[in-house]
Protein backbone atom coordinates (compact mmCIF):
# COMPACT_ATOMS: atom_id res chain seq x y z
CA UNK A 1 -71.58 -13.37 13.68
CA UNK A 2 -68.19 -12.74 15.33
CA UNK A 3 -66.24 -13.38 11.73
CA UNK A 4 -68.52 -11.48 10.01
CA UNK A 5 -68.25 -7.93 12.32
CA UNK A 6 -63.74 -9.19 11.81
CA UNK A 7 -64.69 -9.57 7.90
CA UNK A 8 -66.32 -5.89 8.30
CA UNK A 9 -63.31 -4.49 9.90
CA UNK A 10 -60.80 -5.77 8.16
CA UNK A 11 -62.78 -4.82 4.98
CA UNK A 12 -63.05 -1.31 6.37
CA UNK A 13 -59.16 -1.07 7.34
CA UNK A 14 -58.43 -2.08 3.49
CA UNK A 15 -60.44 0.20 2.17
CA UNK A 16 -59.00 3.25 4.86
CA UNK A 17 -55.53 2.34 3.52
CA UNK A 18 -56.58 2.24 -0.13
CA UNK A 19 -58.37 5.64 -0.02
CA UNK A 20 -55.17 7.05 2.09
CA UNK A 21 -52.75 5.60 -0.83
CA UNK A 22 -55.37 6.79 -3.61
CA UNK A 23 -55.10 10.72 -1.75
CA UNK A 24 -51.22 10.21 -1.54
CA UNK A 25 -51.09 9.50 -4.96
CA UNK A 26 -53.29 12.19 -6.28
CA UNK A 27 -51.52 15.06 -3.85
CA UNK A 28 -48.18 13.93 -5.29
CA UNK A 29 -48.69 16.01 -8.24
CA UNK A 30 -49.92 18.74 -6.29
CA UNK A 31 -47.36 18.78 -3.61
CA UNK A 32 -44.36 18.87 -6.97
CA UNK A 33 -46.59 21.89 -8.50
CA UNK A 34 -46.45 23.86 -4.89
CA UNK A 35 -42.51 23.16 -4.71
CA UNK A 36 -42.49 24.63 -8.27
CA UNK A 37 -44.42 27.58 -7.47
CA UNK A 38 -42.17 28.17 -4.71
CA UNK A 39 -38.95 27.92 -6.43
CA UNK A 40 -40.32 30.08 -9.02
CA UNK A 41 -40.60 32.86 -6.32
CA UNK A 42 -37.04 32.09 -4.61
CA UNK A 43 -34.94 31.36 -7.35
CA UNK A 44 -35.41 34.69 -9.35
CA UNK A 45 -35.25 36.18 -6.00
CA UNK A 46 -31.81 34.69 -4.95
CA UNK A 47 -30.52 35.88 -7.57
CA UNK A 48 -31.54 39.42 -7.89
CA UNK A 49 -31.44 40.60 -4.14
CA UNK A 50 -28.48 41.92 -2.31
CA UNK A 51 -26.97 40.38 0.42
CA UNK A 52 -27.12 41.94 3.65
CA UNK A 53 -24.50 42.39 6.89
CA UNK A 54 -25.39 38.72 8.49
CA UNK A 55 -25.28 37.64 5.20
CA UNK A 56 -21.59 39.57 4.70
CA UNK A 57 -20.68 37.58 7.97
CA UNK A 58 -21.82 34.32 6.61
CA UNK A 59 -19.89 34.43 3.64
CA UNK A 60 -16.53 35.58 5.11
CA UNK A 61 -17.02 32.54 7.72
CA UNK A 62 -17.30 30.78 5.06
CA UNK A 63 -14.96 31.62 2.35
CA UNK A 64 -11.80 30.67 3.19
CA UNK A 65 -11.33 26.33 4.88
CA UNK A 66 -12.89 24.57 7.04
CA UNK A 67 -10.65 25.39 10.20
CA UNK A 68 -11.63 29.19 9.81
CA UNK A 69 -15.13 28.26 9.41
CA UNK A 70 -15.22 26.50 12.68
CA UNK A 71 -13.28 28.90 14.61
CA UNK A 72 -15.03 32.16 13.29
CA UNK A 73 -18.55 30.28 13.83
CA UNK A 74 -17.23 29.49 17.63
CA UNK A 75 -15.58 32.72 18.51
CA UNK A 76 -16.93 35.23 16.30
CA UNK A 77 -20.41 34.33 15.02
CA UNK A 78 -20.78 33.15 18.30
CA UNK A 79 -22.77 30.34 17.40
CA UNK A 80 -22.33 26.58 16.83
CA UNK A 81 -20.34 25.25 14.38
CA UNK A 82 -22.44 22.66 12.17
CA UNK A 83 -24.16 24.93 9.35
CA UNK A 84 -20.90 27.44 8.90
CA UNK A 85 -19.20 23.92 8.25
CA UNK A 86 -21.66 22.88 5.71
CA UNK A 87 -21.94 26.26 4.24
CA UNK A 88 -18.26 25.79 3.66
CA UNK A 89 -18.04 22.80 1.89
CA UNK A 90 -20.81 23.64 0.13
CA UNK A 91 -19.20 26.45 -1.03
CA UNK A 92 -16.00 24.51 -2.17
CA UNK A 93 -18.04 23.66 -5.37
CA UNK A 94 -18.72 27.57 -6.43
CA UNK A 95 -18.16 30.07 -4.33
CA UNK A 96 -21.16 32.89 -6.00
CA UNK A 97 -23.08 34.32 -3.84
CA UNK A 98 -26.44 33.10 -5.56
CA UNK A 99 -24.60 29.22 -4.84
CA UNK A 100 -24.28 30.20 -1.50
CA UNK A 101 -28.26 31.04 -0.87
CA UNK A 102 -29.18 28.28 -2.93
CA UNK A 103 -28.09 25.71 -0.05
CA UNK A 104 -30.56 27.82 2.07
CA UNK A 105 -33.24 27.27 -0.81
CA UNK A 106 -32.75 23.43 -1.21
CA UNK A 107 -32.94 23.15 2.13
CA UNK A 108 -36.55 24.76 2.42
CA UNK A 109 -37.71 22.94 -0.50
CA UNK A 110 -37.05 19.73 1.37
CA UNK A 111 -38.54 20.81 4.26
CA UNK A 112 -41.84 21.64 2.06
CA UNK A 113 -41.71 17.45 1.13
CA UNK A 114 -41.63 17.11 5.04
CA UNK A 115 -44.36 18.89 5.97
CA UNK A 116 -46.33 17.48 2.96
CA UNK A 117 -45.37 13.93 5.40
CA UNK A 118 -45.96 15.60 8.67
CA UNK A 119 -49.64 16.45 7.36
CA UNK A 120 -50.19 13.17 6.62
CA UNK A 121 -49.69 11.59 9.67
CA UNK A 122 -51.03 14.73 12.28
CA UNK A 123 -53.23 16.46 10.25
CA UNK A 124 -55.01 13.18 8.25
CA UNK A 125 -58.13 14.74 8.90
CA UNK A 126 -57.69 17.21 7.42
CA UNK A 127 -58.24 16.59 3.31
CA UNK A 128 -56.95 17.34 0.90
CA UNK A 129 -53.52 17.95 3.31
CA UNK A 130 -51.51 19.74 0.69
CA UNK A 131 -53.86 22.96 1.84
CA UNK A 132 -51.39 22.72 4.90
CA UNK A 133 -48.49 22.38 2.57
CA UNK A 134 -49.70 25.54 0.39
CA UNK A 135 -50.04 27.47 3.62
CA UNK A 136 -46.45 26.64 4.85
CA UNK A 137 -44.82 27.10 1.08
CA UNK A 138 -46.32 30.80 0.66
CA UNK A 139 -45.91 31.98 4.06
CA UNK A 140 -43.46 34.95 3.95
CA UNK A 141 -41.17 33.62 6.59
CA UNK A 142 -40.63 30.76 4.45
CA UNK A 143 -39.83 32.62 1.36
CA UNK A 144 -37.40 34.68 3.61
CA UNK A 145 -35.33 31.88 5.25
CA UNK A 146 -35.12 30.66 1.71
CA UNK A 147 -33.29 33.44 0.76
CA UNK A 148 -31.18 34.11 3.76
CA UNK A 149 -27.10 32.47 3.83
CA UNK A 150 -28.20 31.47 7.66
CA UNK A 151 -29.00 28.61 8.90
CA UNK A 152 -32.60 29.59 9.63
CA UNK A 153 -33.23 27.32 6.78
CA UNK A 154 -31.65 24.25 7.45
CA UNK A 155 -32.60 24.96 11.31
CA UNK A 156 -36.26 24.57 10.03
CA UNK A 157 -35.51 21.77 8.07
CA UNK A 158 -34.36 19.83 11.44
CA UNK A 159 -37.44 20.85 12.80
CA UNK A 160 -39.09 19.22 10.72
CA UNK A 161 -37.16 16.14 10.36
CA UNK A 162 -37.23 15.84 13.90
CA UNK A 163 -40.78 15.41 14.47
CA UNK A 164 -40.85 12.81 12.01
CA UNK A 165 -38.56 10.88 13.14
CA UNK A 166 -39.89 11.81 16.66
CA UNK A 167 -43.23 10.56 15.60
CA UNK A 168 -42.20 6.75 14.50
CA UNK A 169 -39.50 6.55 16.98
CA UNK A 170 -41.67 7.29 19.73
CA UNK A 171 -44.93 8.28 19.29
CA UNK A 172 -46.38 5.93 17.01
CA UNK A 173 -48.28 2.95 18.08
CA UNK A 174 -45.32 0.43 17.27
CA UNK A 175 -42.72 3.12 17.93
CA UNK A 176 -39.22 1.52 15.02
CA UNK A 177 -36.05 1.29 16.01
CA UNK A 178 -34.54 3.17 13.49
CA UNK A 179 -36.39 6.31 13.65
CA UNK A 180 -34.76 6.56 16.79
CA UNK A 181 -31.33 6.58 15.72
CA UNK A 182 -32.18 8.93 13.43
CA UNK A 183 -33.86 10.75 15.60
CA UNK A 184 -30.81 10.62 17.94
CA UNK A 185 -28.33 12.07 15.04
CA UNK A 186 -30.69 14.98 14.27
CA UNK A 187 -31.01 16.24 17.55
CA UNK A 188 -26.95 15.83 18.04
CA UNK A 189 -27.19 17.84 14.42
CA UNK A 190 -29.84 20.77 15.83
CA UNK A 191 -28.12 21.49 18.91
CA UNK A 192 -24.67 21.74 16.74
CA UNK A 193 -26.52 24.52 14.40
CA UNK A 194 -28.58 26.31 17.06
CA UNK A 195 -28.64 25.77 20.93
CA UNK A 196 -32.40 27.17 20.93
CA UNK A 197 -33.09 23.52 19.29
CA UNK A 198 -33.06 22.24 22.64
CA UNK A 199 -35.93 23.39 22.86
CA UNK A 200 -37.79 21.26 20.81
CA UNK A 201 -35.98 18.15 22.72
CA UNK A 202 -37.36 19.09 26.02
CA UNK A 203 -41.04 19.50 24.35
CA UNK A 204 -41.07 16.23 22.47
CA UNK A 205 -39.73 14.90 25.88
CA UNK A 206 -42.40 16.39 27.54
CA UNK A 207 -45.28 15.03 25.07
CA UNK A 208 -44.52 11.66 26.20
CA UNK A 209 -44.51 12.73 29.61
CA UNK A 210 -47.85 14.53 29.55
CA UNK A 211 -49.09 11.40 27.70
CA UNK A 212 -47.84 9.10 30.12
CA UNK A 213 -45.83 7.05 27.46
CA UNK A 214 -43.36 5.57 30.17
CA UNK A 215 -41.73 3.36 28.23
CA UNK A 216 -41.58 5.60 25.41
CA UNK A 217 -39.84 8.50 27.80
CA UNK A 218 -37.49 5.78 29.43
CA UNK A 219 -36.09 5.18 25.77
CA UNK A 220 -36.52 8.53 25.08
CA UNK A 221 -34.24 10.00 27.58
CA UNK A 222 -31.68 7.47 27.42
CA UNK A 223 -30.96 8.77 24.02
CA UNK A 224 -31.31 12.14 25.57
CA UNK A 225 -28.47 11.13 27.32
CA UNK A 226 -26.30 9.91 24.44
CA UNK A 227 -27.16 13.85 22.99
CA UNK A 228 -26.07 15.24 26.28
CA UNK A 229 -22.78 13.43 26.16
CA UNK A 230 -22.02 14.58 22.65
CA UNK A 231 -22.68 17.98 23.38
CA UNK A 232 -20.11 17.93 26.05
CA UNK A 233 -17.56 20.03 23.60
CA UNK A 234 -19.74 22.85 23.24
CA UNK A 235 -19.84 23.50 27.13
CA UNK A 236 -16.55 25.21 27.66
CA UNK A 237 -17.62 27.54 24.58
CA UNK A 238 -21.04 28.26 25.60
CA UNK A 239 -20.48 30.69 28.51
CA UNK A 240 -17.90 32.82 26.36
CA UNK A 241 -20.42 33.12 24.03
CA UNK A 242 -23.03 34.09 26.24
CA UNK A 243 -21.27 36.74 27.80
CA UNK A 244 -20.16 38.05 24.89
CA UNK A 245 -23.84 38.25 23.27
CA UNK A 246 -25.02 39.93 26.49
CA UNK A 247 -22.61 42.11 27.63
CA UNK A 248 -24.31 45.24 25.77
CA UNK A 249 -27.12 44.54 27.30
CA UNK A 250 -28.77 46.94 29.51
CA UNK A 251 -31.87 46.16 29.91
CA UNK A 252 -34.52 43.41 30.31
CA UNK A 253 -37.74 42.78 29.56
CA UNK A 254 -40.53 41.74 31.77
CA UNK A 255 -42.97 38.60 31.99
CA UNK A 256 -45.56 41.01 30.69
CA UNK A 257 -43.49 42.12 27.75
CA UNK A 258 -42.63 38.70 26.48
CA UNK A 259 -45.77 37.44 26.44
CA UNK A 260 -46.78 39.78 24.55
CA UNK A 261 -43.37 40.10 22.32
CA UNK A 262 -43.66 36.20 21.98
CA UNK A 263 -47.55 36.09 21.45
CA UNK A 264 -46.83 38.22 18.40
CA UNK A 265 -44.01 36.50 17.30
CA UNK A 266 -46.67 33.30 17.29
CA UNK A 267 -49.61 36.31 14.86
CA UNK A 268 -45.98 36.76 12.80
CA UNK A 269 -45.60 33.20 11.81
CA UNK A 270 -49.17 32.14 11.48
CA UNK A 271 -50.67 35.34 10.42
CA UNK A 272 -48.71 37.44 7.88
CA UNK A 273 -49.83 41.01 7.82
CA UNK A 274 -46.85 42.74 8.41
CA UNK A 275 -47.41 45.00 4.87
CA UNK A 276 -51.00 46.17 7.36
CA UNK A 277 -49.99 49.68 9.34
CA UNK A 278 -48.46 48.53 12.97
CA UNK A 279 -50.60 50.00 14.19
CA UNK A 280 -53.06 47.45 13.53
CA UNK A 281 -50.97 44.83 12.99
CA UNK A 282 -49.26 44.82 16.67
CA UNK A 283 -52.52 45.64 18.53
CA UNK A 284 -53.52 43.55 21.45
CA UNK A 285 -56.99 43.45 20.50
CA UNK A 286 -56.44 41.17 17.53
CA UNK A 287 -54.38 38.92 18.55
CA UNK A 288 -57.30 38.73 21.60
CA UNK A 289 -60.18 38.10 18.67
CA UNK A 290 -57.96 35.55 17.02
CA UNK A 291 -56.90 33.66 20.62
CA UNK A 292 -60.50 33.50 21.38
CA UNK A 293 -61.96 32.04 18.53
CA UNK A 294 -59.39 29.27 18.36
CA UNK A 295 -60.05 28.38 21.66
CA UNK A 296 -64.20 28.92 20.98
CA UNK A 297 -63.66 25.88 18.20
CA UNK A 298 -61.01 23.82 21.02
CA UNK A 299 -63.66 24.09 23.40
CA UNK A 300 -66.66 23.11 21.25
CA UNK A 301 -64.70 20.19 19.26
CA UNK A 302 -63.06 19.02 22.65
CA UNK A 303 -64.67 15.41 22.26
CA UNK A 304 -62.45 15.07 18.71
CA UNK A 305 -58.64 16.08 20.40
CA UNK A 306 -56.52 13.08 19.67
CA UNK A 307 -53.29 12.37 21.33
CA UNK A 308 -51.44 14.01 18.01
CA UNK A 309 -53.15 17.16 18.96
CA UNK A 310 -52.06 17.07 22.23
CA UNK A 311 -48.51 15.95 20.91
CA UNK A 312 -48.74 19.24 18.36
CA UNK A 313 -50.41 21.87 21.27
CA UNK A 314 -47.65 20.68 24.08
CA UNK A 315 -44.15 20.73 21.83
CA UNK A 316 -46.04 24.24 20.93
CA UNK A 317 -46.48 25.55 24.52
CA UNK A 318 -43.45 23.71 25.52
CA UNK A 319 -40.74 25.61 23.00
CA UNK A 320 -43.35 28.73 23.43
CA UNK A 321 -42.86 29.10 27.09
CA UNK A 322 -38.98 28.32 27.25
CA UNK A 323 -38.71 31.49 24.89
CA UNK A 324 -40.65 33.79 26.82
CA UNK A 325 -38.30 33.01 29.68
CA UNK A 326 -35.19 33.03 27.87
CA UNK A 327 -36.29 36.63 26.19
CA UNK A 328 -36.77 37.90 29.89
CA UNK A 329 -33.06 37.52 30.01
CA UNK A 330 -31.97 38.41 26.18
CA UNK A 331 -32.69 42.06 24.77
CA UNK A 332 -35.34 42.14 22.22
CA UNK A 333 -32.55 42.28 19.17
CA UNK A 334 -31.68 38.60 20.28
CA UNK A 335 -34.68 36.87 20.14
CA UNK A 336 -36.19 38.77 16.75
CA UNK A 337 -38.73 35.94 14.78
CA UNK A 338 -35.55 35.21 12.97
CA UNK A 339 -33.97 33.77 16.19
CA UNK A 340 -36.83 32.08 17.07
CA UNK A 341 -37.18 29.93 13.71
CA UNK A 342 -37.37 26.29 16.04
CA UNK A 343 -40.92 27.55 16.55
CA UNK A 344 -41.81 28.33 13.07
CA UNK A 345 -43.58 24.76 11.91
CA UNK A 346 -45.20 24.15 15.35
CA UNK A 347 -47.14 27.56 14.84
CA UNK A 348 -48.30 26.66 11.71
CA UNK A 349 -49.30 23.19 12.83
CA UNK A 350 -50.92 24.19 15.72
CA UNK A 351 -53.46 26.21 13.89
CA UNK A 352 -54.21 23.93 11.42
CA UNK A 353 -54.64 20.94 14.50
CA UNK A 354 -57.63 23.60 15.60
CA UNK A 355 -59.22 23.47 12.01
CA UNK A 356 -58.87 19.49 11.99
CA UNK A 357 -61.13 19.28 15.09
CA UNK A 358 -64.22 20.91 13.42
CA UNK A 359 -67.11 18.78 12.25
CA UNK A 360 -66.34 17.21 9.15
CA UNK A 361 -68.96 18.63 7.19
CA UNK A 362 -67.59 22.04 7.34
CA UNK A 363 -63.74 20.98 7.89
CA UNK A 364 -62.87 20.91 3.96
CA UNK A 365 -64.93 24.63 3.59
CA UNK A 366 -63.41 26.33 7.05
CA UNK A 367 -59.94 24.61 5.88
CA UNK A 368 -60.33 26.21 2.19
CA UNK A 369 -60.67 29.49 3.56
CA UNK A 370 -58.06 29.44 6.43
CA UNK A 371 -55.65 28.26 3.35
CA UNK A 372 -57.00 31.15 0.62
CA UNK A 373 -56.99 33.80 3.01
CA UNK A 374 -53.61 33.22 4.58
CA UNK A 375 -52.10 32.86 0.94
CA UNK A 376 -53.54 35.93 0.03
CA UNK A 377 -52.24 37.53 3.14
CA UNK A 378 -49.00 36.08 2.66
CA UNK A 379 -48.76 37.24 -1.22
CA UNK A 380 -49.69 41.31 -0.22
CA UNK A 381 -46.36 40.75 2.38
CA UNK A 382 -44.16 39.09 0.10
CA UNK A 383 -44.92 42.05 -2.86
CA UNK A 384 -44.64 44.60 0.24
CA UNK A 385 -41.05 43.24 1.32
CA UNK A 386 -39.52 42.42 -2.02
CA UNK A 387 -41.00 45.39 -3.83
CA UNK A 388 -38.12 47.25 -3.93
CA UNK A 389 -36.45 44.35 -5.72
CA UNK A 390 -33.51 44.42 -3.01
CA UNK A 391 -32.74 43.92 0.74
CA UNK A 392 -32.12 46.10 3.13
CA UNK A 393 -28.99 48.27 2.24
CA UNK A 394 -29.78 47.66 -1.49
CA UNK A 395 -26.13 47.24 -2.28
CA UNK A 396 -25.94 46.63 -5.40
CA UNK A 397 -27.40 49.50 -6.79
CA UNK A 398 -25.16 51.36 -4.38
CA UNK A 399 -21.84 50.14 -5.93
CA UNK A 400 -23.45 50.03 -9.43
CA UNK A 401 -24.66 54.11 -8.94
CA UNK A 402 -21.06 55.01 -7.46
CA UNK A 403 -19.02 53.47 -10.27
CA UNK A 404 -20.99 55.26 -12.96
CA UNK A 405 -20.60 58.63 -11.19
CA UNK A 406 -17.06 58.45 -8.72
CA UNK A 407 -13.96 59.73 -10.48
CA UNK A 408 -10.65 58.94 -9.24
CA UNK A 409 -9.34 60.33 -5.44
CA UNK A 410 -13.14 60.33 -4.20
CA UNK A 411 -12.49 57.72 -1.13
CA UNK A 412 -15.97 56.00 -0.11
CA UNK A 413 -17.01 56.61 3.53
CA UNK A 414 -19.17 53.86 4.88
CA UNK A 415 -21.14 54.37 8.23
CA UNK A 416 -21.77 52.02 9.73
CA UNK A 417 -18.86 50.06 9.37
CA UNK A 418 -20.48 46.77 9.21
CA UNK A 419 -21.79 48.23 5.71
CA UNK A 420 -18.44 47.76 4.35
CA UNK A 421 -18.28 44.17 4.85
CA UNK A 422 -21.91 43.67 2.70
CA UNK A 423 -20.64 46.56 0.05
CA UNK A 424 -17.29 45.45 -0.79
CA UNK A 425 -19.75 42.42 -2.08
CA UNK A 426 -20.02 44.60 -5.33
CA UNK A 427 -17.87 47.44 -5.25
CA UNK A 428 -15.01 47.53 -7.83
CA UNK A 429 -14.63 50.71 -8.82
CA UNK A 430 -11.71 53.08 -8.47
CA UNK A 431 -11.29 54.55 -4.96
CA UNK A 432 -11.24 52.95 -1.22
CA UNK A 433 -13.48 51.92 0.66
CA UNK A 434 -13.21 53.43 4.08
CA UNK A 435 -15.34 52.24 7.04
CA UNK A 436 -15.84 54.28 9.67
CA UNK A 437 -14.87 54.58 12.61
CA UNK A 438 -12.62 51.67 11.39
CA UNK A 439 -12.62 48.36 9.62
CA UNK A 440 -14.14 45.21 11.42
CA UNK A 441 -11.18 42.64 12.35
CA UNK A 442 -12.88 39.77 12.42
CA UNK A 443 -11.49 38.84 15.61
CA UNK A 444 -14.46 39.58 18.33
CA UNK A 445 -17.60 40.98 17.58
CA UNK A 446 -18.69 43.77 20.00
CA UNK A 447 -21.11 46.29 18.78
CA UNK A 448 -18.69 48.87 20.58
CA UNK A 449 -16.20 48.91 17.58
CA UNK A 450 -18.72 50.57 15.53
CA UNK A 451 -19.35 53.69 17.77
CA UNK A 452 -18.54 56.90 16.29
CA UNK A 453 -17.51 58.95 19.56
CA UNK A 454 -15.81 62.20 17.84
CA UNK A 455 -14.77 63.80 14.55
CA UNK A 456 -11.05 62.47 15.24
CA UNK A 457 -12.76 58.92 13.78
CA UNK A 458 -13.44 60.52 10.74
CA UNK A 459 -10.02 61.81 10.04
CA UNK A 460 -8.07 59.37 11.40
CA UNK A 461 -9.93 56.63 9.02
CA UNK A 462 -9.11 58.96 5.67
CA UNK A 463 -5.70 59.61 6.74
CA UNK A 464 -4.83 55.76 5.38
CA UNK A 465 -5.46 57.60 2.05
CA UNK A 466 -2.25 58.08 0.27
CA UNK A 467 -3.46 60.84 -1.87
CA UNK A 468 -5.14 64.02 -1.42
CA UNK A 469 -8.15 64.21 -2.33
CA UNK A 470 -11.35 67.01 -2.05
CA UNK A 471 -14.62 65.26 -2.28
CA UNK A 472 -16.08 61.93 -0.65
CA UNK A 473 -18.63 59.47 -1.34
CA UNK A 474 -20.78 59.14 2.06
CA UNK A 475 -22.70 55.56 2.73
CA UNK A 476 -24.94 55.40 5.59
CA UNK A 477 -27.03 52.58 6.13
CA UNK A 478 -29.20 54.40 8.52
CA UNK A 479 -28.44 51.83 11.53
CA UNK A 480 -27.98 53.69 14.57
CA UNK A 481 -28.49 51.51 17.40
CA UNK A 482 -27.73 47.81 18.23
CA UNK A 483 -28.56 46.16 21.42
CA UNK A 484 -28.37 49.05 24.15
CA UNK A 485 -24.93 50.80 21.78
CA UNK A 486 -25.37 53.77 20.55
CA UNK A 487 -23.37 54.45 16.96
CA UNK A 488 -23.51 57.95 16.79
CA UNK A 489 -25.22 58.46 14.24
CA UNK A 490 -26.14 62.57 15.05
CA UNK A 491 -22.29 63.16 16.45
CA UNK A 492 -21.41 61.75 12.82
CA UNK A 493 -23.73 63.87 10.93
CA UNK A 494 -22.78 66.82 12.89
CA UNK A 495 -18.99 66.18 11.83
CA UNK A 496 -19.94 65.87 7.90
CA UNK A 497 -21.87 68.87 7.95
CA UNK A 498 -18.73 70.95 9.89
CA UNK A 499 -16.40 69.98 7.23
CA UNK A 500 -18.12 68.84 3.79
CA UNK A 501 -21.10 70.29 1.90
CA UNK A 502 -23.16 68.01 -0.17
CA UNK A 503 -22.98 68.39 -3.87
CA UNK A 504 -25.12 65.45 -4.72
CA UNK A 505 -27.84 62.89 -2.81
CA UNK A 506 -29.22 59.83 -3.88
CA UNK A 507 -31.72 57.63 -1.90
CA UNK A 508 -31.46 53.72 -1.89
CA UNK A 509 -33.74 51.21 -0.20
CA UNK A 510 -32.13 51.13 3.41
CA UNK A 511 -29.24 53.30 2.81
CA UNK A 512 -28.53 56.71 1.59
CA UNK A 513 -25.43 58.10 -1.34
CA UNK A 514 -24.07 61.04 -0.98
CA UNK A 515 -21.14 63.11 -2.90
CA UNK A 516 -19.58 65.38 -0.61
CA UNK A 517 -16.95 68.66 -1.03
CA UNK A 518 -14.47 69.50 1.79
CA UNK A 519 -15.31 73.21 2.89
């Protein structure tokens, strides 16, 4: 009787493994036609859209060796070093600008194949697991990092690479050996590309501990400690940078606004409506309905939470929390969702470990139309953001519309300065570019340089013009206000309008043309 209920099981296991390699077989092509369908939205994309001022920084980081790199990432991106490197010598082979986003776009595509794996061993319950993959592949934020020269791509892709390596190194039943090492290079990796990836350390750390994996923990903070000791370069940089990031800063928020700031941040990733009014996009009450009906179907399916929900709910909770206290001490413009990318795939996980825990015979329906509706969602935000064909700024057009029209001795004013650095991108026409109140040196940013205090900053930026000269193009990108700095936006207008009439006015997505005559 005994080898007959072993013959059972073992028959059963067989047949488990089979089915599993069957679905993994039959996804495959599925999973290849998602990766197409998203490279057939970034690609085109990539190379029509403008870049924009972060993406003006990253490529003059990036565009001369590898020693600038490093010191402009240190000192003036104010960030660590690792992707700005990368982006470098990845650069070395063509230095376009569509070459530069496409490092951005392979690096999303392989993190699609990774969360195609991460499904599979989380989310096996849920089938067919490429409705995770879909989800993940046409969510906006995706599409976006895609098409960003940041390294909110390749900071997602860690994420992602981390938990898998996380999972066999440590989590698994018969936790490998080399999934640790690996696991042990990535996070040396994360924290040398963003030093909010520590994050996601100190919540797989505390998985184990919440799970009571001793062992597991022991080995998992002695490699900790190996990271630590590595990191031990970036210390004496990481206060200058600090101050330096906060030293505009005014104001901070409460516990009560980062909840809710980082509650919304967690509807923004999982839940894209951001082409719906604010109004009803950023209302409490929704984010209420949705909170309460995903813990309705927790507390109902509570009998079928596995330790990999646990492991997905506590890194979620974990990185969730440590933001809401770091954003009590960062203004708002510091922690926007782009800043906050490390918590990207545990959103989207999370969420789908809820749908994995409902009864099985209305899993694959509920799972369906969780997948079609947030596609849908997600395809009414991408037409609303990349309608216009262009970024914010839309800089190309810009430069394209003032060399048809500009005649010699017409010098280009640029306000905000920082518009310069994306414009010069595409302008090469016949007149000079002139930022006001003066060029970015490249030396230390500080949000003060680009205050326009009196009219003196507008002459003494178009005296460097040799020639006289009667009318001016005007470029303003409409950005008034950065941290708690005020550019002067009004004191600037009310200096154009004293001296120059407008003869001309063209609107651009993000940024305004204007032709104007001295009085």
């Amino acid at each position: 009787m005994r080898y007959l209920t072993d013959l059972k099981e073992a028959r059963e296991k067989v047949d488990g493994i089979a089915a599993n390699a069957y679905a993994r077989i039959k996804e495959s092509p599925v999973l290849l036609f998602l990766i197409f369908l998203n490279l057939c939205i970034t690609i085109p994309l990539c190379a029509t859209l403008n870049v924009i001022i972060d993406e003006a920084y990253s490529l003059d980081t990036t565009g001369k060796d590898i020693g600038y790199a490093l010191h402009q990432a240190l000192n003036y991106e104010l960030q660590p070093p690792l992707y700005f490197i990368l982006l470098n010598l990845w650069r070395n082979l063509n230095h376009s600008i569509f070459f530069a986003r496409l490092f951005s776009i392979i690096c999303m595509t392989i993190t699609i194949y990774c969360v195609s794996k991460l499904a599979q061993k989380l989310l096996n319950k849920i089938y067919p697991n490429w409705l995770v993959v879909a989800v993940f592949a046409f969510n906006p934020f995706t599409i976006w990092a895609a098409l960003e020269i940041r390294l909110y791509a390749f900071l997602i892709l860690l994420s992602a690479l981390l938990w898998l390596a996380f999972y066999d190194g440590y989590f698994a039943s018969t936790p490998k050996i080399r999934p640790r090492l690996l696991y042990l290079f990535l996070s040396i990796a994360a924290l040398y590309t963003q030093y909010f990836s520590g994050f996601f350390l100190v919540a797989n750390g505390a998985v184990l501990l919440f799970l009571r994996r001793w062992q597991d923990l022991r080995n998992y903070l002695a490699n900790m400690a190996v990271v630590g000791f590595c990191f031990i370069p970036m210390l004496g940089v990481i206060p200058h940078q600090f101050s330096d990031h906060t030293s505009s800063i005014k104001q901070y928020s409460s516990l009560v606004d980062s909840l809710r700031g980082l509650f919304r941040r967690l509807g923004y990733y999982g839940l894209p409506i951001s082409w719906l009014p604010p109004a009803f996009r950023e209302h409490w009450l929704l984010y209420v309905i949705i909170t309460s009906v995903l813990l309705m179907i927790v507390i109902k399916y509570r009998a079928s939470i596995s330790q990999t929900h646990v492991f997905i709910w506590i890194s979620t909770f974990v990185v969730f929390t440590l933001f809401v206290i770091v954003r009590m001490r960062l203004s708002q413009e510091l922690i926007e969702p782009r800043h906050t990318a490390i918590l990207f795939l545990p959103s989207i996980f999370s969420i789908a470990a809820v749908m994995s825990l409902i009864e099985e015979k209305h899993r694959r329906k509920i799972t369906i139309a969780w997948a079609i509706t947030l596609i849908l969602l997600g395809t009414g935000s991408l037409y609303s953001s990349y309608k216009p064909l262009a970024k914010y700024g839309d800089y190309i057009r810009v430069a394209e519309y003032i060399m048809s029209e500009e005649k010699p001795n017409q010098p280009i004013v640029i306000f905000n300065a920082e518009a310069k650095i994306a414009l010069r991108n595409y302008y090469a026409g016949k007149n000079a570019l002139v930022a006001i109140p003066k060029d970015e040196d490249f030396k230390s940013y500080d949000p003060q340089n680009f205050v326009f205090r009196d009219e003196k900053d507008l002459f003494s930026s178009l005296a460097v013009i040799p020639n006289d000269f009667t009318k001016i193009w005007v470029v303003n990108n409409y950005l008034c206000k950065f941290l708690d700095v005020d550019y002067g936006c009004d004191i600037f207008e009310e200096s154009l309008q004293k001296y120059y009439s407008v003869e001309t006015r063209r609107e651009f997505y993000g940024a305004e043309v204007r032709l104007m005559r001295r009085k």
